[in-house]
Protein backbone atom coordinates (compact mmCIF):
# COMPACT_ATOMS: atom_id res chain seq x y z
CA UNK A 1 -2.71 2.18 -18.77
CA UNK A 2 0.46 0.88 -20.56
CA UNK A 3 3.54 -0.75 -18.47
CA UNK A 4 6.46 -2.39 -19.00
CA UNK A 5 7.74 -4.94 -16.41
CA UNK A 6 11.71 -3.22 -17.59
CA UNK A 7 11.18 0.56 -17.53
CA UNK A 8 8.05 0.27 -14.03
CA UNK A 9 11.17 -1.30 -12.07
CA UNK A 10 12.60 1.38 -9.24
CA UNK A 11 16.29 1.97 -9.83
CA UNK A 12 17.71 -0.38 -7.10
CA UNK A 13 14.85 -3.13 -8.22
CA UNK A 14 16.29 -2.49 -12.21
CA UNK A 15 20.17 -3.13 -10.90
CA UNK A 16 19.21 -6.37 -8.95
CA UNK A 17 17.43 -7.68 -12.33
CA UNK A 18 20.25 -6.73 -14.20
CA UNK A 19 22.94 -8.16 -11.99
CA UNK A 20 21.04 -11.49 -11.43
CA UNK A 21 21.27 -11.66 -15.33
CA UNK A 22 17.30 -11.74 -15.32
CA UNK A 23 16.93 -8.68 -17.82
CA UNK A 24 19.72 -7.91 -20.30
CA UNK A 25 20.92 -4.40 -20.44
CA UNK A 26 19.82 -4.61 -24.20
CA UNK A 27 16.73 -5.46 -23.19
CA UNK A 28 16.84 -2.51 -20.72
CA UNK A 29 17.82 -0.19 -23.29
CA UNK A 30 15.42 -1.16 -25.69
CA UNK A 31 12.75 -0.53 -23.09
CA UNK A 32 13.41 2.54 -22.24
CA UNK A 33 13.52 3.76 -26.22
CA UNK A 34 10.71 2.94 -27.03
CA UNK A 35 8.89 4.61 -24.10
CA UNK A 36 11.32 7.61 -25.12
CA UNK A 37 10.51 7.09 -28.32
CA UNK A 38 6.28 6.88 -27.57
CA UNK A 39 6.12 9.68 -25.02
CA UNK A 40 9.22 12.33 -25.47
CA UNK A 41 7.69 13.83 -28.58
CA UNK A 42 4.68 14.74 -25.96
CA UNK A 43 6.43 15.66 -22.83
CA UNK A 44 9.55 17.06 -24.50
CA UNK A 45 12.04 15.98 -21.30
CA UNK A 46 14.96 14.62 -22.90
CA UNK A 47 17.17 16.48 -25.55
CA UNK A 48 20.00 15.74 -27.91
CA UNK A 49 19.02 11.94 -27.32
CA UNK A 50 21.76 9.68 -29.06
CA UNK A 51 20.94 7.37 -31.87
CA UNK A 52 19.38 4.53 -30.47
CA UNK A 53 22.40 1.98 -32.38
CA UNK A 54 24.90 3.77 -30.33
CA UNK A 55 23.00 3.25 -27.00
CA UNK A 56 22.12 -0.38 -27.93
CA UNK A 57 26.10 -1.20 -28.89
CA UNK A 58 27.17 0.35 -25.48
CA UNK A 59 24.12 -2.06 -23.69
CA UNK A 60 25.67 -5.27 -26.01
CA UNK A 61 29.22 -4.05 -24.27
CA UNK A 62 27.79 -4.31 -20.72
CA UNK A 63 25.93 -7.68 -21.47
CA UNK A 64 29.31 -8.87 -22.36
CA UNK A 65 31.25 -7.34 -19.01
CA UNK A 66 28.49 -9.53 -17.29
CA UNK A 67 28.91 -12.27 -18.95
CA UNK A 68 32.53 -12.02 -18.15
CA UNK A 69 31.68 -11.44 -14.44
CA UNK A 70 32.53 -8.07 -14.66
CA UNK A 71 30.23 -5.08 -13.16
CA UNK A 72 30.86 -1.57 -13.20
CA UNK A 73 29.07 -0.65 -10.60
CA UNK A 74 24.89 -0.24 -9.26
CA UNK A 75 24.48 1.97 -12.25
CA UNK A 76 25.50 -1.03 -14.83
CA UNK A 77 23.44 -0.57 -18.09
CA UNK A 78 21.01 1.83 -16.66
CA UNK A 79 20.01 4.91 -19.25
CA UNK A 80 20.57 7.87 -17.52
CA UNK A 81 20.20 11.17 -19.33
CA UNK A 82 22.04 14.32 -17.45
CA UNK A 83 20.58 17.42 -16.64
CA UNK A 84 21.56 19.93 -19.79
CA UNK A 85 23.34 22.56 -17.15
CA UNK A 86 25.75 19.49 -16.22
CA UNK A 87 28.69 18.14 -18.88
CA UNK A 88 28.60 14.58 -20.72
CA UNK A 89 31.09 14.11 -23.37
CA UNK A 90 29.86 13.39 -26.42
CA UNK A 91 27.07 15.98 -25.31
CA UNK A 92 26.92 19.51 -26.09
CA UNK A 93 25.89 21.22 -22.76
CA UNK A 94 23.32 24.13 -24.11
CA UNK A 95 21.91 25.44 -20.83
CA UNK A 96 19.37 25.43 -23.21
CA UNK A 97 20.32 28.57 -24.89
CA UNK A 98 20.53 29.00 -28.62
CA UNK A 99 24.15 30.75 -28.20
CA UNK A 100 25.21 27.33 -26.43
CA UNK A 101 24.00 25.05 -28.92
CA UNK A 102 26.88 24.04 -30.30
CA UNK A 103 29.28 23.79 -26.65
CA UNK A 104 30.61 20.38 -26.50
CA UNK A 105 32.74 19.79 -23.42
CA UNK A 106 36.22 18.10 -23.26
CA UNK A 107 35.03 15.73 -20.68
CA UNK A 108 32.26 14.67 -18.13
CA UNK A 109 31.29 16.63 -15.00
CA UNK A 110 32.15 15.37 -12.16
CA UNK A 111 29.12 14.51 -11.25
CA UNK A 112 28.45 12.83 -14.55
CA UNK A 113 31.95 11.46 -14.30
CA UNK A 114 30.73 9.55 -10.80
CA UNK A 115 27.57 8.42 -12.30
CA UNK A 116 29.00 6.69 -15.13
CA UNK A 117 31.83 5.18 -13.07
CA UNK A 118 28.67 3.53 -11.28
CA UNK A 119 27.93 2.23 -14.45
CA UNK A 120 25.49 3.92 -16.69
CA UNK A 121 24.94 4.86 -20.23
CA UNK A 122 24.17 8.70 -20.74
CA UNK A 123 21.54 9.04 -23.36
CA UNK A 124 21.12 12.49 -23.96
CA UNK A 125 20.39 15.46 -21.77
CA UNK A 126 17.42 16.60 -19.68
CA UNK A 127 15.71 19.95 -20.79
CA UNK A 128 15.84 23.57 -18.73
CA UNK A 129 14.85 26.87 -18.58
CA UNK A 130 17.16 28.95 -20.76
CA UNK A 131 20.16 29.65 -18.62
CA UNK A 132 18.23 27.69 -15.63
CA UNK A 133 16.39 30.85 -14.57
CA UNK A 134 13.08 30.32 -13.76
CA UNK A 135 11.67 27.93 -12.44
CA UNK A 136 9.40 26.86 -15.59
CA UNK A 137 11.34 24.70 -18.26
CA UNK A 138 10.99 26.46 -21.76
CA UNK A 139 13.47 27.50 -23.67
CA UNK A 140 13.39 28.47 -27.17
CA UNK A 141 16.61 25.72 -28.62
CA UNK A 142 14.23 22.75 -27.46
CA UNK A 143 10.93 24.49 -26.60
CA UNK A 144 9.01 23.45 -23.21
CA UNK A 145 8.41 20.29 -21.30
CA UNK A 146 4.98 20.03 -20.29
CA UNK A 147 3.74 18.67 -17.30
CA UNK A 148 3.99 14.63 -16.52
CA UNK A 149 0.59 14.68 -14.86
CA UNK A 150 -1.40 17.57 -17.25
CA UNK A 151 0.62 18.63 -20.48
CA UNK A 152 -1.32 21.90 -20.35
CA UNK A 153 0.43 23.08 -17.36
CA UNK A 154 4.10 23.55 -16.59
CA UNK A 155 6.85 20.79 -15.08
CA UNK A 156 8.52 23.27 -13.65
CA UNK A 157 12.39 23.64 -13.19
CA UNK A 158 14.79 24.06 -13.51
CA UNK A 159 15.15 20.35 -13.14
CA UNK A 160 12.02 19.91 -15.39
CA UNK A 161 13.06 17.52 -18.15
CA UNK A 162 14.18 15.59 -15.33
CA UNK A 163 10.89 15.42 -12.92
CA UNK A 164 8.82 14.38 -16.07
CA UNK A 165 11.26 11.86 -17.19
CA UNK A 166 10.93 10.10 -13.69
CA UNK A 167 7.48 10.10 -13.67
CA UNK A 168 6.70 9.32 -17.12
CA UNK A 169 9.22 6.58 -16.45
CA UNK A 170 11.65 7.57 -19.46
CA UNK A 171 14.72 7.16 -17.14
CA UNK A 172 14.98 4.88 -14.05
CA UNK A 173 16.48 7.84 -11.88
CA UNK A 174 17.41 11.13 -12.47
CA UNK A 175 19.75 13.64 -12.34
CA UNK A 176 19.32 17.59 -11.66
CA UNK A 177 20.61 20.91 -9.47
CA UNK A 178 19.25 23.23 -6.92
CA UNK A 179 19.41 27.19 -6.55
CA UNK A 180 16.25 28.39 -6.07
CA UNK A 181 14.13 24.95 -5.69
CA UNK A 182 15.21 23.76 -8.83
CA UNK A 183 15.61 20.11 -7.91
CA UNK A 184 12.60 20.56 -4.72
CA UNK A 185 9.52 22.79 -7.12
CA UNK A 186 9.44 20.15 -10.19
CA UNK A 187 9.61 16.99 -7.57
CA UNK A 188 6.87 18.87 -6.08
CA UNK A 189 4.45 18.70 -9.61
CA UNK A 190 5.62 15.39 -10.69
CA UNK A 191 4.76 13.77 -7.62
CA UNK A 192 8.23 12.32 -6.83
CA UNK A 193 10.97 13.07 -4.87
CA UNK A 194 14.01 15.37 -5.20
CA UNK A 195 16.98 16.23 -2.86
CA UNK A 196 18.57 19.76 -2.53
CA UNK A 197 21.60 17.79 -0.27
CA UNK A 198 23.76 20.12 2.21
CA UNK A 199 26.13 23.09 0.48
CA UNK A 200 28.73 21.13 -0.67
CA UNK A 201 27.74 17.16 -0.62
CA UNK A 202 28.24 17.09 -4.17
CA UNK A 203 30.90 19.15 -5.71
CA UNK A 204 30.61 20.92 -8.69
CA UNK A 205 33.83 20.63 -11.57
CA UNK A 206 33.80 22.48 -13.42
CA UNK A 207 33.97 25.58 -12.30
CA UNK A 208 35.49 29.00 -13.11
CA UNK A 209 35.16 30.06 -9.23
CA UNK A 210 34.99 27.55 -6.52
CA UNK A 211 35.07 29.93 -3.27
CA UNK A 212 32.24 31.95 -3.75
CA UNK A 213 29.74 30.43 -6.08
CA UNK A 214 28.13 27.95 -3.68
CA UNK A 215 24.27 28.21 -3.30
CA UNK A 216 23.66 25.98 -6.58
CA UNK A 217 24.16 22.56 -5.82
CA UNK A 218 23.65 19.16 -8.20
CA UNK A 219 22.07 16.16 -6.51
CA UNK A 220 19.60 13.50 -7.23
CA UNK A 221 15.54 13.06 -8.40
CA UNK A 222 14.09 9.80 -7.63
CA UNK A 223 10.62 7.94 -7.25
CA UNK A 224 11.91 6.41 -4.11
CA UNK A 225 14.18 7.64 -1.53
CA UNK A 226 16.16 4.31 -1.03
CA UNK A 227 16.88 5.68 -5.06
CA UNK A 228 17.48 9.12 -3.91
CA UNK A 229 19.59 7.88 -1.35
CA UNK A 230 21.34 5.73 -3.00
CA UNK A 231 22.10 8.18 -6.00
CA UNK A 232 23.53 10.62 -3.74
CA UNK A 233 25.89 7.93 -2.26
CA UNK A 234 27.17 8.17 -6.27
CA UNK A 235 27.37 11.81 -6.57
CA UNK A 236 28.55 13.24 -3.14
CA UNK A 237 32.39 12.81 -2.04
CA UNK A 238 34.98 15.06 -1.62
CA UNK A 239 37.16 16.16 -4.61
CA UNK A 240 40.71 18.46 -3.94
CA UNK A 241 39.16 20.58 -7.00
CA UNK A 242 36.90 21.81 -4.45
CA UNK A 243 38.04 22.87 -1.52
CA UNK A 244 34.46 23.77 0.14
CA UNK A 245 33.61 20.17 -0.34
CA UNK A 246 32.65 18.17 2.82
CA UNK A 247 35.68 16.70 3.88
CA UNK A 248 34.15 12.82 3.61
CA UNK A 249 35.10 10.36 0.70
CA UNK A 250 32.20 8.25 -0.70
CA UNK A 251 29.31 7.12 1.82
CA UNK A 252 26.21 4.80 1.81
CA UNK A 253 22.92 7.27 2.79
CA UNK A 254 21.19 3.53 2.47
CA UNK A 255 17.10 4.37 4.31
CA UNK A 256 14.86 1.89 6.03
CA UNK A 257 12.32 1.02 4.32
CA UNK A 258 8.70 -0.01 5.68
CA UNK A 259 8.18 -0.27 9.52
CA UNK A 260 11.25 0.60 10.45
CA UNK A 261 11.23 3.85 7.94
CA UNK A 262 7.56 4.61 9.83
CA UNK A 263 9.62 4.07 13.47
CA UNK A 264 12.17 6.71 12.83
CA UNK A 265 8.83 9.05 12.83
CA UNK A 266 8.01 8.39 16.03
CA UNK A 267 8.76 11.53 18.06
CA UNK A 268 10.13 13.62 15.57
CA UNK A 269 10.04 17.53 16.26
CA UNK A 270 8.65 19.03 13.12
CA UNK A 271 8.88 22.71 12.73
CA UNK A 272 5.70 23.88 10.39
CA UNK A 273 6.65 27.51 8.86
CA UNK A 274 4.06 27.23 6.66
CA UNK A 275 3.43 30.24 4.90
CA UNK A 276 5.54 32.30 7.34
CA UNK A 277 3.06 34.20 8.80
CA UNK A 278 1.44 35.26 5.52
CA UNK A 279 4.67 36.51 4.17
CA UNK A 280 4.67 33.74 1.19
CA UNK A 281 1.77 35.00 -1.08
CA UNK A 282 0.29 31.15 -1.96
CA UNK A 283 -2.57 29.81 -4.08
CA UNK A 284 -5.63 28.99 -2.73
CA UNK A 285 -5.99 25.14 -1.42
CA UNK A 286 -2.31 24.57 -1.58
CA UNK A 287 -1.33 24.93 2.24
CA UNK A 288 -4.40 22.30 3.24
CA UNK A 289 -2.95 19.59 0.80
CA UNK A 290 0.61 20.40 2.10
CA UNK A 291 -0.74 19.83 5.55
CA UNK A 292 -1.60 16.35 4.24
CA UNK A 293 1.77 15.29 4.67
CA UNK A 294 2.30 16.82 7.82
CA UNK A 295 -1.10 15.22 9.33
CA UNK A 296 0.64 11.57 7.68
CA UNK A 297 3.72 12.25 10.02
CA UNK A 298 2.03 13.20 13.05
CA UNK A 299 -0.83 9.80 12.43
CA UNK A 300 2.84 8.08 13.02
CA UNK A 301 4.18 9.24 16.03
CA UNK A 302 5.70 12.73 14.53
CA UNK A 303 5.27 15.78 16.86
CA UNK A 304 3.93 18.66 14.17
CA UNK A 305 4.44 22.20 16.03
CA UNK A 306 3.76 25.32 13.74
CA UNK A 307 6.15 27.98 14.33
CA UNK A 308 6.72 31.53 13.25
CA UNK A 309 10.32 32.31 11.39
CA UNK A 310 11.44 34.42 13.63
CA UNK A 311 13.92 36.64 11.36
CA UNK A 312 13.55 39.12 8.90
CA UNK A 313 12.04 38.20 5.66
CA UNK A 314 12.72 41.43 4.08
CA UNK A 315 16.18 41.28 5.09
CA UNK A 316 16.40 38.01 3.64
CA UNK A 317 15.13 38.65 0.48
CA UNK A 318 17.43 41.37 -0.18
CA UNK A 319 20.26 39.71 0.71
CA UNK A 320 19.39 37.23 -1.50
CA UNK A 321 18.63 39.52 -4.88
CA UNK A 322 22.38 40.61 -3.27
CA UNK A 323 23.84 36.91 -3.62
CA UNK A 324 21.62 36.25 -6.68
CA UNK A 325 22.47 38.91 -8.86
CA UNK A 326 25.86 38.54 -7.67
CA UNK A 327 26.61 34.95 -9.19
CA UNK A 328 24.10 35.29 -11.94
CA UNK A 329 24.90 38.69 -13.87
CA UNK A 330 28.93 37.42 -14.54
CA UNK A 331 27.49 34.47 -16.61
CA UNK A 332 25.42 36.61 -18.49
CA UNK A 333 27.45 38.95 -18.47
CA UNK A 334 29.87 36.06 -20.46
CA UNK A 335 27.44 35.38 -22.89
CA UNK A 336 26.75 39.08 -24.08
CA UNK A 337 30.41 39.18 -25.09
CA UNK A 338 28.66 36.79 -28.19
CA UNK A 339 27.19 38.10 -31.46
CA UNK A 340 23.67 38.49 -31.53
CA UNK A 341 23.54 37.34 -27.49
CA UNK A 342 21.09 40.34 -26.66
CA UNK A 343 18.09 39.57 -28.99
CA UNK A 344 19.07 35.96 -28.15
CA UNK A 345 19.09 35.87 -24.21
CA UNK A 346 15.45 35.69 -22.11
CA UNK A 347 14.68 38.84 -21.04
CA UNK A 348 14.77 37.84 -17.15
CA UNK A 349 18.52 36.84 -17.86
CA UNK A 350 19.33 40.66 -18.62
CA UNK A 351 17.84 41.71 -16.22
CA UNK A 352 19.98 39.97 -13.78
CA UNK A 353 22.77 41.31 -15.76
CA UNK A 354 20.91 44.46 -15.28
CA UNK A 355 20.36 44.44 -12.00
CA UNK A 356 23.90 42.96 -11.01
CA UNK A 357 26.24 45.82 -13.10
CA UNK A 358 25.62 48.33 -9.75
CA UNK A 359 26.82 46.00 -7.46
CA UNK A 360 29.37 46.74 -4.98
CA UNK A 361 31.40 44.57 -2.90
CA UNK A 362 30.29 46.05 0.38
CA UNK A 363 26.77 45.06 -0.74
CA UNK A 364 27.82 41.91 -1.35
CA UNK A 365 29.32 41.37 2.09
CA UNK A 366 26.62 43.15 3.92
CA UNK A 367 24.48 40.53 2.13
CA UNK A 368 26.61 37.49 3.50
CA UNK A 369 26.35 38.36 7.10
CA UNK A 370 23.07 38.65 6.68
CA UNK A 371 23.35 35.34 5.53
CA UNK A 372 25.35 34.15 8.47
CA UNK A 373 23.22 35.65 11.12
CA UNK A 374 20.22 33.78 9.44
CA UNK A 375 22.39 30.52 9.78
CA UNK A 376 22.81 31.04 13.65
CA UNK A 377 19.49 32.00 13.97
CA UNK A 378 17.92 28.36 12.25
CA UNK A 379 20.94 26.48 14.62
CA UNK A 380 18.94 28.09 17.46
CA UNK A 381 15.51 26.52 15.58
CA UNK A 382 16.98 23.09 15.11
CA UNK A 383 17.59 23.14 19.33
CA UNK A 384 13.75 22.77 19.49
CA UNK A 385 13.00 20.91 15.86
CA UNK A 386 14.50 18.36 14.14
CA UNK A 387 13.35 19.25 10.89
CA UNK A 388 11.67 22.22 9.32
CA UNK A 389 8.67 22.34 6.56
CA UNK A 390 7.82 24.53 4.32
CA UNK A 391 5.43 24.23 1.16
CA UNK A 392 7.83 22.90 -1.97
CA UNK A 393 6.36 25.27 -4.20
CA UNK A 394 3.61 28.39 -3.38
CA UNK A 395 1.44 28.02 -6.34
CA UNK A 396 -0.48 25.23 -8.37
CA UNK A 397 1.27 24.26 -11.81
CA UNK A 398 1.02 27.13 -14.00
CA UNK A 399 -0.30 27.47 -17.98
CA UNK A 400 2.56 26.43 -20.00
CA UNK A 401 2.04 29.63 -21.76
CA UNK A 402 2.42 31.88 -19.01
CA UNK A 403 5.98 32.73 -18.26
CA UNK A 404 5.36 32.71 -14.25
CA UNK A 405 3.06 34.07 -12.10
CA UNK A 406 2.46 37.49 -11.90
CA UNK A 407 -0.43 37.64 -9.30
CA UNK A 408 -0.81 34.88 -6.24
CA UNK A 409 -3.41 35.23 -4.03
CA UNK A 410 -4.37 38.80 -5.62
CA UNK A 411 -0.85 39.63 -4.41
CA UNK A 412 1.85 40.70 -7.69
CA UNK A 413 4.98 39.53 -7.57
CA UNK A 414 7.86 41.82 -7.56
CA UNK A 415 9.90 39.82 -9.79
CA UNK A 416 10.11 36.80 -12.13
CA UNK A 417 11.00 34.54 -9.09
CA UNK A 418 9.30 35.36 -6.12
CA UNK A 419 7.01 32.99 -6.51
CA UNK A 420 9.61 30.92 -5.69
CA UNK A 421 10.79 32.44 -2.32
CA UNK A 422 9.64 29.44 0.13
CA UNK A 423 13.05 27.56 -1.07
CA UNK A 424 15.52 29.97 -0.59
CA UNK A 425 15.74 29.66 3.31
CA UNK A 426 17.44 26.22 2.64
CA UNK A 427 19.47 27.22 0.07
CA UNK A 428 20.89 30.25 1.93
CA UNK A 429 21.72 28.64 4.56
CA UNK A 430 23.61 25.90 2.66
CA UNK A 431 21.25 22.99 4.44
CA UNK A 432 19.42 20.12 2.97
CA UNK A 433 15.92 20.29 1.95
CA UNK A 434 13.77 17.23 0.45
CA UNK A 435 10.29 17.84 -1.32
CA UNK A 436 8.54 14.57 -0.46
CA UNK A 437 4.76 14.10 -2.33
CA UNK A 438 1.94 15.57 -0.06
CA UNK A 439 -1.13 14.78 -2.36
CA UNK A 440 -3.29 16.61 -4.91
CA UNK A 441 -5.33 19.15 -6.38
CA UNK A 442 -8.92 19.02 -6.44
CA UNK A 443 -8.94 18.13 -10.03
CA UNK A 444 -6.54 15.26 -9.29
CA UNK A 445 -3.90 16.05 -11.75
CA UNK A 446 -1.75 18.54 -10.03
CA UNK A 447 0.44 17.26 -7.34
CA UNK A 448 1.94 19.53 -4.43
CA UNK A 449 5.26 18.92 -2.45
CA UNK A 450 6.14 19.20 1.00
CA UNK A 451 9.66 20.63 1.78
CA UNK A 452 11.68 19.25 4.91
CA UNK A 453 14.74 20.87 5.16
CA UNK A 454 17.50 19.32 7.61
CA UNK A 455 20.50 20.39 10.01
CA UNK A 456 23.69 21.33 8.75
CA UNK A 457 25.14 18.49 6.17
CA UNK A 458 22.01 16.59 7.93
CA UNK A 459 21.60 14.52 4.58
CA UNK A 460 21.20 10.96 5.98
CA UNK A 461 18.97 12.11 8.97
CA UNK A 462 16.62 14.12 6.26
CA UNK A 463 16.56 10.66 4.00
CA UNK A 464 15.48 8.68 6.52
CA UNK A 465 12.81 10.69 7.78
CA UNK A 466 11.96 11.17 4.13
CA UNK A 467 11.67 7.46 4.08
CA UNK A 468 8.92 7.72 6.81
CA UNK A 469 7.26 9.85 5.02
CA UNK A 470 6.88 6.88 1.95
CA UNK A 471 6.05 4.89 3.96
CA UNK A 472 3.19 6.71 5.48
CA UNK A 473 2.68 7.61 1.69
CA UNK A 474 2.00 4.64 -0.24
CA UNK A 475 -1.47 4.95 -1.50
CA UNK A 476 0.08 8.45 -2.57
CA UNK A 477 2.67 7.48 -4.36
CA UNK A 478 1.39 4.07 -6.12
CA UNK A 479 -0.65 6.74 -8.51
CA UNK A 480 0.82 6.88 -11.89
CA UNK A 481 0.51 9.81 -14.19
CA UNK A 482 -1.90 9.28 -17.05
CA UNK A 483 -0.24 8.58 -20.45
CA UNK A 484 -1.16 10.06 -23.83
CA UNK A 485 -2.98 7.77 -26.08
């Protein structure tokens, strides 16, 4: 198999190379084209790439800040290519939608904004479902991005372009956000590891509302966690722009690494919800290979204790459709106002729009205290656990053909994401959730996640036992993805 001693560096590893002036961030970019160059046109993860003299002239301007003893920050030459829901200047942001094609922001996100203050170069944009519905990233402005470990099934999503660019190692870290699993289900298939951090770690700006709109989240994708971790450190911090922000200023989530990441397993009360009593229709052989990582913990000290739910999961899945259609159908809703937008727009964006145009605001609020009781009820969970886990995803990678699943288990789904309902507990209760690799399919190519989800703005405490994890994972994770000839 190919490598490259540049672009099969970890994040932190590449920013210690490059600050002790032992790889020049030319050299780093050039590395990183070329693989770009080689494998994108297979994998289809980044979009709108720059031209490859731009990106080398902005690596030539950080050689010279070095030279001059002058570093911006970790991030210092590093590509980084932003999740296409997320503004770059210079970048249009499509949400991979036709309509969008052309929507060039006035200036970074925020999160962007924080990640090039750390040092990087943007390159380009990661691809998405259309509109980021669906966890399965096609789209029909850049077309789909296939799996990193078996092309012929999907990377998932939204975060997809993202997941495969990690693991194909076309960016050194990555960037993506979280509503419904977004950053946990394509961690899960690309065998690496994404953060959903707490409701308000990492701000979003900008916004049209910033009171309501909470549930999607941006945060980081990583092959390590001291990357993940140390990522998030970059994006999370308060900002006035957003007043449901944590109230904390910029923070080191630095993990241990090794023995004394396998210590902090010792005695940990894990929480197994597994399927939730057979309420999650899942695919066959999944739930054993999740267990995987559970049985890894538990061979370290970790106390694994399966557990029932205890609260309504048909209450919880309405309110959800409530809160979904709720923040969804007004952004549609925006786009429709454009010519041609209805032949143009997926068909499980209307109906959202649909779905959302009889809803009332007493629904809505009947919805949130649902939400809130579900909240006091995992507070009373987290007495007796210090972590929950779920499955990150409840099926194998899917056909890239197939738009999602319509049957699990000989069980139809309802909807176009309901095959996705094991990671909206976390998100709908604002907490942080992790999908950390649990191991494979019996064919070897498809990977599965397991999803630890965390106390309230728990981030640091969920890294570190995420770190354990690694470190009880490392046959696991020193597998590399086959590349194309």
């Amino acid at each position: 198999m190919p490598t490259d001693p540049i672009t099969d560096l970890d994040g932190l590893a590449l920013s210690r190379a490059i600050h002790a002036r032992e790889v020049s961030c030319r050299a780093v970019m050039s590395a990183y084209l070329a693989r770009i160059h080689r494998l994108n046109p297979v994998f289809n993860a980044i979009v709108n790439l720059a031209p490859d003299e731009v990106l080398l002239a902005q690596a030539d301007a950080c050689d010279a800040e070095l030279a001059a003893g002058q570093s911006r920050g970790w991030m210092h030459g590093m590509p980084q290519a932003i999740k296409d829901t997320g503004h770059a200047a210079g970048f249009p942001t499509t949400l991979g939608c036709v309509l969008l094609k052309d929507a060039m922001p006035k200036e970074d996100g925020l999160m962007a904004a924080r990640m090039r203050a750390a040092g990087c170069i943007v390159i380009g944009k990661t691809n998405m479902p259309e509109l980021g519905l669906g966890s399965h990233s096609f789209n029909d402005l850049f077309g789909t991005t296939l799996n990193a470990w078996d092309p012929a099934v999907t990377a998932g999503g939204s975060s997809g372009g993202a997941g495969v660019a990690l693991a194909q190692r076309l960016l050194p870290v990555a960037d993506g956000s979280d509503f419904m699993g977004s950053l946990r289900n394509p961690a899960a298939w690309a065998n690496i590891f994404g953060l959903r951090p707490s409701q308000g770690r990492v701000p979003l700006w900008p916004a049209a509302d910033t009171w309501v709109a909470q549930p999607g989240t941006e945060g980081p994708m990583a092959r390590t966690v001291a990357d993940l971790a140390k990522l998030l450190s970059t994006q999370a911090g308060f900002d006035p722009r957003t007043p449901l922000a944590i109230a904390e200023g910029p923070q080191d989530f630095a993990v241990p690494r090794g023995e004394a990441a396998l210590a902090g397993l010792r005695g940990l009360r894990v929480g197994w919800l597994g399927d939730l009593g057979g309420h999650l229709a899942t695919d066959e052989g999944l739930l054993p290979v999740v267990e995987q990582g559970l049985a890894r913990m538990a061979a370290h000290g970790a106390v694994v204790e399966p557990t029932p739910l205890g609260f309504s999961t048909e209450a919880l899945w309405q309110a959800w459709l409530v809160w979904r259609r709720a923040l969804v159908a007004p952004k549609v809703a925006a786009l429709l106002a454009l010519p041609g937008a209805r032949e143009a727009i997926k068909t499980e964006a209307l109906w959202e729009h649909r779905q959302g145009a009889s809803l009332g605001f007493l629904d809505f609020m009947a919805a949130s205290e649902v939400r809130t009781a579900f909240l006091q009820h995992l507070l009373g969970l987290f007495q007796r656990f210090d972590v929950l886990a779920l499955p990150a995803t409840q099926v194998w990678p899917f056909p890239v053909g197939q738009r999602w699943p319509r049957r699990i288990a000989g069980r139809t789904m309802d909807t176009y994401h309901r095959w996705m309902e094991a990671t909206l507990y976390a998100t709908f209760a604002g907490l942080p959730a992790i999908s950390v690799p649990a191991g494979f399919h019996a064919n070897g190519r498809w990977p599965a996640g397991l999803q630890l989800v965390g106390r309230p703005q728990g981030d640091a405490a969920l890294l570190r036992v995420a770190a354990g994890c690694e470190a009880a994972s490392a046959g696991l994770l020193a597998v590399r993805p086959p590349e194309p000839a």
